[in-house]
PDB file of N, CA and C in Angstrom:
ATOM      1  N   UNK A   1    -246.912 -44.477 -97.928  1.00  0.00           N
ATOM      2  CA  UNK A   1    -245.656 -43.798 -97.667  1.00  0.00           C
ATOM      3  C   UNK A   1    -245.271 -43.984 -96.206  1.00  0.00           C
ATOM      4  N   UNK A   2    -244.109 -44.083 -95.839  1.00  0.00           N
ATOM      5  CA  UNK A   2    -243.512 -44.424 -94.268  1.00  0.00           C
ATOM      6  C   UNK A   2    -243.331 -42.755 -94.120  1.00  0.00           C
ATOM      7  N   UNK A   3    -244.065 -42.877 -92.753  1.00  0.00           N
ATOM      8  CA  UNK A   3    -244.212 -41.716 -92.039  1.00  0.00           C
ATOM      9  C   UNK A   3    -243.229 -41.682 -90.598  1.00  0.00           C
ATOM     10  N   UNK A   4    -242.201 -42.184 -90.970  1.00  0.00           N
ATOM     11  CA  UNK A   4    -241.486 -42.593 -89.445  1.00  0.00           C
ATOM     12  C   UNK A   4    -240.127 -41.465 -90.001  1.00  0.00           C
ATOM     13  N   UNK A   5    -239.966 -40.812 -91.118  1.00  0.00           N
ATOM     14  CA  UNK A   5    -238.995 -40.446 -91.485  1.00  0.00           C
ATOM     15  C   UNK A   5    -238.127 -38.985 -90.166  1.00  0.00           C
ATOM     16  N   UNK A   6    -236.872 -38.907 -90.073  1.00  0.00           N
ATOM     17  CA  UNK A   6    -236.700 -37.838 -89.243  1.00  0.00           C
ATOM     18  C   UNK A   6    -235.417 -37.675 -88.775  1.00  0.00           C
ATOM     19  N   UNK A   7    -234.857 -37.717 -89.958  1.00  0.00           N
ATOM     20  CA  UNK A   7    -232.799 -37.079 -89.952  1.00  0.00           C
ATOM     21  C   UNK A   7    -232.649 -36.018 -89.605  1.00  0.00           C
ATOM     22  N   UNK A   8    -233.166 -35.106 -90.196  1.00  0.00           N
ATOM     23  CA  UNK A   8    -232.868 -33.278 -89.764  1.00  0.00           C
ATOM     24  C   UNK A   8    -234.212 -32.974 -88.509  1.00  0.00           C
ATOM     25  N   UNK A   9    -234.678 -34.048 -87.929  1.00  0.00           N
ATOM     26  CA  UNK A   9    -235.673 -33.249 -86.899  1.00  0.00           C
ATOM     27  C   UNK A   9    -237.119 -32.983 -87.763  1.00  0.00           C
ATOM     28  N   UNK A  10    -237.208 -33.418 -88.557  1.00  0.00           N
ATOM     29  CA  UNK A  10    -238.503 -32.981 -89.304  1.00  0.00           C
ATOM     30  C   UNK A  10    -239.766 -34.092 -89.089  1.00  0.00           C
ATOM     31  N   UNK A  11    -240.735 -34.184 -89.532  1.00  0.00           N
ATOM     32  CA  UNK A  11    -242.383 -34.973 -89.211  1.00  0.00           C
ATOM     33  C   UNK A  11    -242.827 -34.445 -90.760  1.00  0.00           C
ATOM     34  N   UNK A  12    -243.644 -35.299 -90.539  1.00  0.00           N
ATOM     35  CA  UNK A  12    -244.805 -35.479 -91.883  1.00  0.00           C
ATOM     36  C   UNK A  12    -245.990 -35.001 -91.750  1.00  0.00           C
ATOM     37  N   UNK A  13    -246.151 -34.192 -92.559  1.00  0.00           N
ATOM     38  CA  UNK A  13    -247.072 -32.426 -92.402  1.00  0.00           C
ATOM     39  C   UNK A  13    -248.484 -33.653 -93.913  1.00  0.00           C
ATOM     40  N   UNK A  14    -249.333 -33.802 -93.202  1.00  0.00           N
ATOM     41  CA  UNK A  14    -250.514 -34.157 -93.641  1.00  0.00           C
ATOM     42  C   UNK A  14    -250.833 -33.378 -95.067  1.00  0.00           C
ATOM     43  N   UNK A  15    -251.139 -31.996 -94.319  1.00  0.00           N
ATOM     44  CA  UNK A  15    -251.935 -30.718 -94.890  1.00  0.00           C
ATOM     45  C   UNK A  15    -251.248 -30.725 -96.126  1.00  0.00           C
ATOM     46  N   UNK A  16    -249.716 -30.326 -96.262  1.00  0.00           N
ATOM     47  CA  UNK A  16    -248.591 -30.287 -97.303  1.00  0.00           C
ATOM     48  C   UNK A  16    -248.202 -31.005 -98.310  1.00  0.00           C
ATOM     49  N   UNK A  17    -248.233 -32.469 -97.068  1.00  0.00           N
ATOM     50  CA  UNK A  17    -248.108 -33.742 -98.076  1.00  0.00           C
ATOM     51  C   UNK A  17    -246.169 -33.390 -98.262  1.00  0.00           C
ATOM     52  N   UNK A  18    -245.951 -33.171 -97.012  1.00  0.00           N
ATOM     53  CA  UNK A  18    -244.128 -33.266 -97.256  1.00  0.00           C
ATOM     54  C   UNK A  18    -244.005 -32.967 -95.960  1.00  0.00           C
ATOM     55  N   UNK A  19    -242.536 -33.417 -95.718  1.00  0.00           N
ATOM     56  CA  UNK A  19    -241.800 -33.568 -94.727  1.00  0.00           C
ATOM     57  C   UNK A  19    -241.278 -31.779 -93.890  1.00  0.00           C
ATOM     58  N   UNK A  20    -241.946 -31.257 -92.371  1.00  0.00           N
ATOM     59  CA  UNK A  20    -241.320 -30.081 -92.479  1.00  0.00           C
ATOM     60  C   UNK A  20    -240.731 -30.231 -91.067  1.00  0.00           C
ATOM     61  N   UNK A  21    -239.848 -29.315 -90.697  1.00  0.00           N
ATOM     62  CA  UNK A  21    -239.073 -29.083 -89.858  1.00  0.00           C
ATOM     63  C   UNK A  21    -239.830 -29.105 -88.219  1.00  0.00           C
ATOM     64  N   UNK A  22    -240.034 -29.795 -87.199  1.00  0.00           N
ATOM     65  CA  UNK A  22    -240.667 -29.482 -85.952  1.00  0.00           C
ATOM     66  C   UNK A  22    -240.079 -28.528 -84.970  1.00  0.00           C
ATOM     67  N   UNK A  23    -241.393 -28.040 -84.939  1.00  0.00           N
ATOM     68  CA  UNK A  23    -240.989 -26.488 -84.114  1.00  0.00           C
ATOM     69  C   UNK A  23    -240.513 -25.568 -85.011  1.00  0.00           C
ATOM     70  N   UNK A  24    -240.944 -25.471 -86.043  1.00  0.00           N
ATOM     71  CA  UNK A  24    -240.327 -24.302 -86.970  1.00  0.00           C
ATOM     72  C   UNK A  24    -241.034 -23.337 -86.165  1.00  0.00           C
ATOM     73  N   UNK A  25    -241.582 -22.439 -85.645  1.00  0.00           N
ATOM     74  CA  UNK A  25    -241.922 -21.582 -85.536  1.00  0.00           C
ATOM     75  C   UNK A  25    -240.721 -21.012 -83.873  1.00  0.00           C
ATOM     76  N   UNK A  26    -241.012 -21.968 -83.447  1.00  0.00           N
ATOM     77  CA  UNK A  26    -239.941 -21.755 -82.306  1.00  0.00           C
ATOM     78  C   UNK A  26    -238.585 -21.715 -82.820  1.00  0.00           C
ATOM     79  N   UNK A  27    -238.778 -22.620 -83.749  1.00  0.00           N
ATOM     80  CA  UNK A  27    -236.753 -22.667 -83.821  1.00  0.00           C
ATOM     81  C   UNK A  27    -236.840 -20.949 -84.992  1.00  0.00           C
ATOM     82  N   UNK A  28    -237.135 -20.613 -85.078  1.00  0.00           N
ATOM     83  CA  UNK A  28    -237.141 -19.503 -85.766  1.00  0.00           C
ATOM     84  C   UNK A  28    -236.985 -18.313 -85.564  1.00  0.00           C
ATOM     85  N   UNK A  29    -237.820 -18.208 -83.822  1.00  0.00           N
ATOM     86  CA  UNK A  29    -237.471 -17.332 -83.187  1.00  0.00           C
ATOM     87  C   UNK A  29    -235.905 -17.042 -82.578  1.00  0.00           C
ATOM     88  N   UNK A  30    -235.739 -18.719 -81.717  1.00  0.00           N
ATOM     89  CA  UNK A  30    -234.585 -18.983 -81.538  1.00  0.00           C
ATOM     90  C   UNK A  30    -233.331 -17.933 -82.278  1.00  0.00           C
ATOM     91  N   UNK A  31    -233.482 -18.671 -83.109  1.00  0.00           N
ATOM     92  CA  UNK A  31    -232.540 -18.135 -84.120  1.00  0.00           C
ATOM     93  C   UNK A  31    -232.462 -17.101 -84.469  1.00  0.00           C
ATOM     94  N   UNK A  32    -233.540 -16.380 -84.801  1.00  0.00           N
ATOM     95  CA  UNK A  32    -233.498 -15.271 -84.917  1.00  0.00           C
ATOM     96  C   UNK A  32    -232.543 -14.139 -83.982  1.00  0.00           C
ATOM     97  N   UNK A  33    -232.729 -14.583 -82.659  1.00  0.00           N
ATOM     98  CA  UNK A  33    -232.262 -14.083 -81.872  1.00  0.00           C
ATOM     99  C   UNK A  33    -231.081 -14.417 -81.680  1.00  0.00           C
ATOM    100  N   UNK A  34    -230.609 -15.375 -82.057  1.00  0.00           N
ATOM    101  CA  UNK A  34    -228.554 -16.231 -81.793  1.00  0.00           C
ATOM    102  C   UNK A  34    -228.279 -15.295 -82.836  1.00  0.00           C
ATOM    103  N   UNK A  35    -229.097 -15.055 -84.483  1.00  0.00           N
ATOM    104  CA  UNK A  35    -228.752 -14.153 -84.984  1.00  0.00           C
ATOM    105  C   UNK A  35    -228.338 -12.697 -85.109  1.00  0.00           C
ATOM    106  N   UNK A  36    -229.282 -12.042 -84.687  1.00  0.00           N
ATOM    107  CA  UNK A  36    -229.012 -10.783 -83.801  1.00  0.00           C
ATOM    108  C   UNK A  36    -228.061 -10.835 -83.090  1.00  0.00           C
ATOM    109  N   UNK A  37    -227.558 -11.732 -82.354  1.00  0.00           N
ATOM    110  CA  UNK A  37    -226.451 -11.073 -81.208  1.00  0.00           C
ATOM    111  C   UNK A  37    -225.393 -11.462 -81.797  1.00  0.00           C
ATOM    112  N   UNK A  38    -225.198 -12.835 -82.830  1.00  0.00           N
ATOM    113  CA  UNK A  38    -224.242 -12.834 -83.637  1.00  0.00           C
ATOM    114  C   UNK A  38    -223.628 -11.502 -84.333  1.00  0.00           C
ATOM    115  N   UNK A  39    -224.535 -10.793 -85.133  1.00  0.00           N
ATOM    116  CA  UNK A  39    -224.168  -9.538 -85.749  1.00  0.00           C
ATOM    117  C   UNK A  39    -223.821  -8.365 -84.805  1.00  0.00           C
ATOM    118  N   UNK A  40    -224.383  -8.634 -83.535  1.00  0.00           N
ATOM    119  CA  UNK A  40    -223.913  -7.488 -82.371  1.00  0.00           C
ATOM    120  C   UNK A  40    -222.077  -7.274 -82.282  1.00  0.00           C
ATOM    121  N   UNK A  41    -221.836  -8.986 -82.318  1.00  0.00           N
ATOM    122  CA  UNK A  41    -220.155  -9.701 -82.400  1.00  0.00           C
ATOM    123  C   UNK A  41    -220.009  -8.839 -83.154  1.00  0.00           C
ATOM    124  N   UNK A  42    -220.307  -8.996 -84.496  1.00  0.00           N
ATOM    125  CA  UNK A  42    -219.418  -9.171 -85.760  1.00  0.00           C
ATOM    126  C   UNK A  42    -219.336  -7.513 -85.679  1.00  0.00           C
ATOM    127  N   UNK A  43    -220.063  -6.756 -85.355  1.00  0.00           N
ATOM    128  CA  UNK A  43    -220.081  -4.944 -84.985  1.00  0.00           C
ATOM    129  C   UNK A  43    -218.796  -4.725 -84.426  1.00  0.00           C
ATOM    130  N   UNK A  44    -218.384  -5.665 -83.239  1.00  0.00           N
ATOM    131  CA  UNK A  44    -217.170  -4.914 -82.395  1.00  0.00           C
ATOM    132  C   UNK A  44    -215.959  -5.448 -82.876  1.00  0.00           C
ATOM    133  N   UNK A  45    -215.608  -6.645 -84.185  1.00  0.00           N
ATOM    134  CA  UNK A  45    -214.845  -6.745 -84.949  1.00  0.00           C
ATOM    135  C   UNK A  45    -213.997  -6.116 -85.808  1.00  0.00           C
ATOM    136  N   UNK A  46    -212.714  -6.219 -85.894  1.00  0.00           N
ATOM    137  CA  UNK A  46    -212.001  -5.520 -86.348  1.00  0.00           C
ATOM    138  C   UNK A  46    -211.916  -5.606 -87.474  1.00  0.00           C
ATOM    139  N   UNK A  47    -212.285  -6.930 -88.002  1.00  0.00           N
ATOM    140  CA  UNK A  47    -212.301  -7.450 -89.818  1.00  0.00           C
ATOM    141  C   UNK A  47    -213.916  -7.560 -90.004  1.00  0.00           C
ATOM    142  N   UNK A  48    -214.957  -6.466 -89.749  1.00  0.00           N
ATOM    143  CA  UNK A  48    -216.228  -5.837 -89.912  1.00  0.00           C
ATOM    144  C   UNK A  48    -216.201  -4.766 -90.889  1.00  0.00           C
ATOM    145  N   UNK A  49    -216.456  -4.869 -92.252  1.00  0.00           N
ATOM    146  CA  UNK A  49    -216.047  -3.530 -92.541  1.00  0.00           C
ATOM    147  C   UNK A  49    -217.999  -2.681 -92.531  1.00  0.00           C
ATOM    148  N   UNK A  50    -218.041  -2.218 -91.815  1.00  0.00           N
ATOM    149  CA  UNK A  50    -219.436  -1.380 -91.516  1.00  0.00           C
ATOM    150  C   UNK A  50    -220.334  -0.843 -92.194  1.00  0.00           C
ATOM    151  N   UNK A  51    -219.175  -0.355 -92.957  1.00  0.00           N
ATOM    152  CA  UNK A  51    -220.147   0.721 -94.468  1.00  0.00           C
ATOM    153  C   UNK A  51    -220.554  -0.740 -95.382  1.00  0.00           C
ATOM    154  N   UNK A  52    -220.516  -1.268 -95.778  1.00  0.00           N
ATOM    155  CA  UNK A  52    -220.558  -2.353 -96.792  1.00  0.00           C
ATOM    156  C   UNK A  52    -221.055  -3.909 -95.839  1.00  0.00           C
ATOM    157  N   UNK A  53    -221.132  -3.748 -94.416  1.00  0.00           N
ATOM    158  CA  UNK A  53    -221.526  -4.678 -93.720  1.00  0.00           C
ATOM    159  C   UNK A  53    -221.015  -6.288 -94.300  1.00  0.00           C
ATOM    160  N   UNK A  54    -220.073  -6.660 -93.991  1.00  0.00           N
ATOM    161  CA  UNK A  54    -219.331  -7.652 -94.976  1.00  0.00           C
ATOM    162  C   UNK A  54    -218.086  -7.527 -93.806  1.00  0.00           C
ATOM    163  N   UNK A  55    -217.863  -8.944 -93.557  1.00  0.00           N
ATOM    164  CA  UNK A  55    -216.879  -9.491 -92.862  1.00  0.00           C
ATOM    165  C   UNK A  55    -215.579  -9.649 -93.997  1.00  0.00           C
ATOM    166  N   UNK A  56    -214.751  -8.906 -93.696  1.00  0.00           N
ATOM    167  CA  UNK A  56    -212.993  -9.042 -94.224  1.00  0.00           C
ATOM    168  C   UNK A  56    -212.309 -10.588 -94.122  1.00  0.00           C
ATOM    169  N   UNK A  57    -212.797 -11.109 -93.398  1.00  0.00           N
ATOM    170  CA  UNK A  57    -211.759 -12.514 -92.633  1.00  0.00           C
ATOM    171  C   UNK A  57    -212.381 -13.762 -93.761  1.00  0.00           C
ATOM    172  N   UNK A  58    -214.212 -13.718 -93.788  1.00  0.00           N
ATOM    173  CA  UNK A  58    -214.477 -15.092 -94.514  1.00  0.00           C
ATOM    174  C   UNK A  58    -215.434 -14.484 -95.935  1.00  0.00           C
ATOM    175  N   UNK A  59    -215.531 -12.825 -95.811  1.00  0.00           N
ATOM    176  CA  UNK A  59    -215.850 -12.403 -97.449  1.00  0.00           C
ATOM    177  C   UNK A  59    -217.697 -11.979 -96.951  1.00  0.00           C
ATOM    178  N   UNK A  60    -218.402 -12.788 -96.045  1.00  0.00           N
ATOM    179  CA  UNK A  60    -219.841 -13.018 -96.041  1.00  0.00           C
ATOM    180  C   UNK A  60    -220.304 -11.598 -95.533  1.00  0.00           C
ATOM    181  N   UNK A  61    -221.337 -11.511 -96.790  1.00  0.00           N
ATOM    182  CA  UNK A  61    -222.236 -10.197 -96.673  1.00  0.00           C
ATOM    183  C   UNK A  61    -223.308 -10.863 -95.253  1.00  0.00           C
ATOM    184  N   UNK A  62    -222.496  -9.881 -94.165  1.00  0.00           N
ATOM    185  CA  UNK A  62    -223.490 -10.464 -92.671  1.00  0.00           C
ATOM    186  C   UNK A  62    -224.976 -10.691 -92.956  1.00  0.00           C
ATOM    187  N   UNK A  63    -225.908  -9.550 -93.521  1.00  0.00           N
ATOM    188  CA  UNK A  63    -226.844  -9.646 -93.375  1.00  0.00           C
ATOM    189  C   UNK A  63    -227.367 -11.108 -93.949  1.00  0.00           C
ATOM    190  N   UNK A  64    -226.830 -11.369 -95.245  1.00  0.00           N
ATOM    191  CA  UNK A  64    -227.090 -12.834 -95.749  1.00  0.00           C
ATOM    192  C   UNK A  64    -226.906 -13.929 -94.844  1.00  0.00           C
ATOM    193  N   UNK A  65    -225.500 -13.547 -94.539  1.00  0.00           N
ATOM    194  CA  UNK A  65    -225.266 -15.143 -93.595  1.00  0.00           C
ATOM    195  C   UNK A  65    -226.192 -15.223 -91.838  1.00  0.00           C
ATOM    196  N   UNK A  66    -226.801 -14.086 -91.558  1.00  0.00           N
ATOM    197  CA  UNK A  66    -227.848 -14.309 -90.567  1.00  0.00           C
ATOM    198  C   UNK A  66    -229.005 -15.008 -91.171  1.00  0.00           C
ATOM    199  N   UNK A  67    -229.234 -14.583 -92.354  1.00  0.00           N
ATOM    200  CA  UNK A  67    -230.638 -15.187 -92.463  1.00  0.00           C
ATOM    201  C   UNK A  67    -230.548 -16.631 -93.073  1.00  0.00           C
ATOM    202  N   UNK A  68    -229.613 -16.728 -93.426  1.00  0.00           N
ATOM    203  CA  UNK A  68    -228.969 -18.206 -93.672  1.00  0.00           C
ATOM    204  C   UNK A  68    -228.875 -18.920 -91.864  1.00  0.00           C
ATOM    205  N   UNK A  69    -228.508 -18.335 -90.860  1.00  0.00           N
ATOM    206  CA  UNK A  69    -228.185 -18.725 -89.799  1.00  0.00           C
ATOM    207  C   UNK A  69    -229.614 -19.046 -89.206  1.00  0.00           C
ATOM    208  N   UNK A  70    -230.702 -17.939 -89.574  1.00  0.00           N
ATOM    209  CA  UNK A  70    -231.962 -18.492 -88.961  1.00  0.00           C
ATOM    210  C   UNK A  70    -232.632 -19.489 -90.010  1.00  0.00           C
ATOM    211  N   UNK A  71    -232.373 -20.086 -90.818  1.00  0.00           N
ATOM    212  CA  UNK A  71    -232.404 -20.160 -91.787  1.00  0.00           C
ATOM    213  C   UNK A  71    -232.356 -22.386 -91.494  1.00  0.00           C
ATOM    214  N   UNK A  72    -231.092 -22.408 -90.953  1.00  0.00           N
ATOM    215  CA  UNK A  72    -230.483 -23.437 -91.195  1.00  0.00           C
ATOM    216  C   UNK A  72    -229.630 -23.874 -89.801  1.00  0.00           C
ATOM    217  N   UNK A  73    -229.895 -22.334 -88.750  1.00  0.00           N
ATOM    218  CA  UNK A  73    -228.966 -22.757 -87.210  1.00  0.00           C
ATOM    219  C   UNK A  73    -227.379 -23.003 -87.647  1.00  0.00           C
ATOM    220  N   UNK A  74    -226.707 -22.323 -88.626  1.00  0.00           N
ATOM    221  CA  UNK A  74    -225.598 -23.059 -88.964  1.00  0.00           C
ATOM    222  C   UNK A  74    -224.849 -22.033 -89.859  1.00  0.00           C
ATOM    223  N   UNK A  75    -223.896 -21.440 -89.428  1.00  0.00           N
ATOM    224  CA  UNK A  75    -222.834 -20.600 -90.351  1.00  0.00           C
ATOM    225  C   UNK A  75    -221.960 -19.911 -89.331  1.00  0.00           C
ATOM    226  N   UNK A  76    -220.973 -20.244 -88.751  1.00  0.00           N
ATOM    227  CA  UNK A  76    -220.156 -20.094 -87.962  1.00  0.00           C
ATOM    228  C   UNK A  76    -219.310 -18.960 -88.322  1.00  0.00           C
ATOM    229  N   UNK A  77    -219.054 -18.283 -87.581  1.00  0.00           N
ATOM    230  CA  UNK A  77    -217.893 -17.304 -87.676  1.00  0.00           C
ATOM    231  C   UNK A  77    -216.493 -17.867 -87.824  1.00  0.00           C
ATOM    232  N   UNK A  78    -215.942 -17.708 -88.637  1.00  0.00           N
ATOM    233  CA  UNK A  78    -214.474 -18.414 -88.999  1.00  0.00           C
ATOM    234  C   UNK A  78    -213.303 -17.954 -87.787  1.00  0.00           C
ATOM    235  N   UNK A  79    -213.908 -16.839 -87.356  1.00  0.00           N
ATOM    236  CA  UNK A  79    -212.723 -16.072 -85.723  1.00  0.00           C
ATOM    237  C   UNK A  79    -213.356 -17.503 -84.548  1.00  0.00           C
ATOM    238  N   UNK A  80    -214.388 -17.683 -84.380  1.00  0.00           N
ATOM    239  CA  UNK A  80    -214.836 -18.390 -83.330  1.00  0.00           C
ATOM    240  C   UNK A  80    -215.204 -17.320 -82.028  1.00  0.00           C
ATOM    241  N   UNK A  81    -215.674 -16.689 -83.016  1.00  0.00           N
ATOM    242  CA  UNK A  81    -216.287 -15.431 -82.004  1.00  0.00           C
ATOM    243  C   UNK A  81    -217.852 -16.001 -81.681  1.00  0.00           C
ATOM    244  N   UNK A  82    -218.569 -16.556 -82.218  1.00  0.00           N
ATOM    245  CA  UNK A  82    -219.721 -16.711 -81.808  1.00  0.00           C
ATOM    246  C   UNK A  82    -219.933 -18.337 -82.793  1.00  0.00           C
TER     247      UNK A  82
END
């Protein structure tokens, strides 16, 4: 098998026997944290509805689309707030 593979940033995990992400553990934290302050945004938003935690403007139940965000580094706020 060619072990040179590496479009999304990923290496060839021996142990697994598949292709995983490098630095997952860092990029995780990362994120975690772009996440968090993302949702800090989406708090002082006016199309936030709070009780139901769910953005008005693009429909996304926040808590989902953070963990999708640490998830994948990738789900943008449709305001361009963060």
């Amino acid at each position: 098998m060619e072990n040179n593979y590496d479009p999304n940033n990923q290496e060839w995990d021996e142990k697994s026997q598949q292709y995983l992400i490098k630095d997952l553990k860092q990029q995780v934290v990362v994120s975690k944290n772009k996440a968090k302050d993302n949702l800090s945004i989406c708090k002082t938003c006016d199309k936030f509805d709070s009780k139901w935690r769910i953005c008005n403007e693009c429909g996304c139940q926040m808590d989902l689309k953070n963990i999708v965000y640490r998830l994948i580094n990738k789900s943008p706020c449709p305001l361009d707030k963060w």
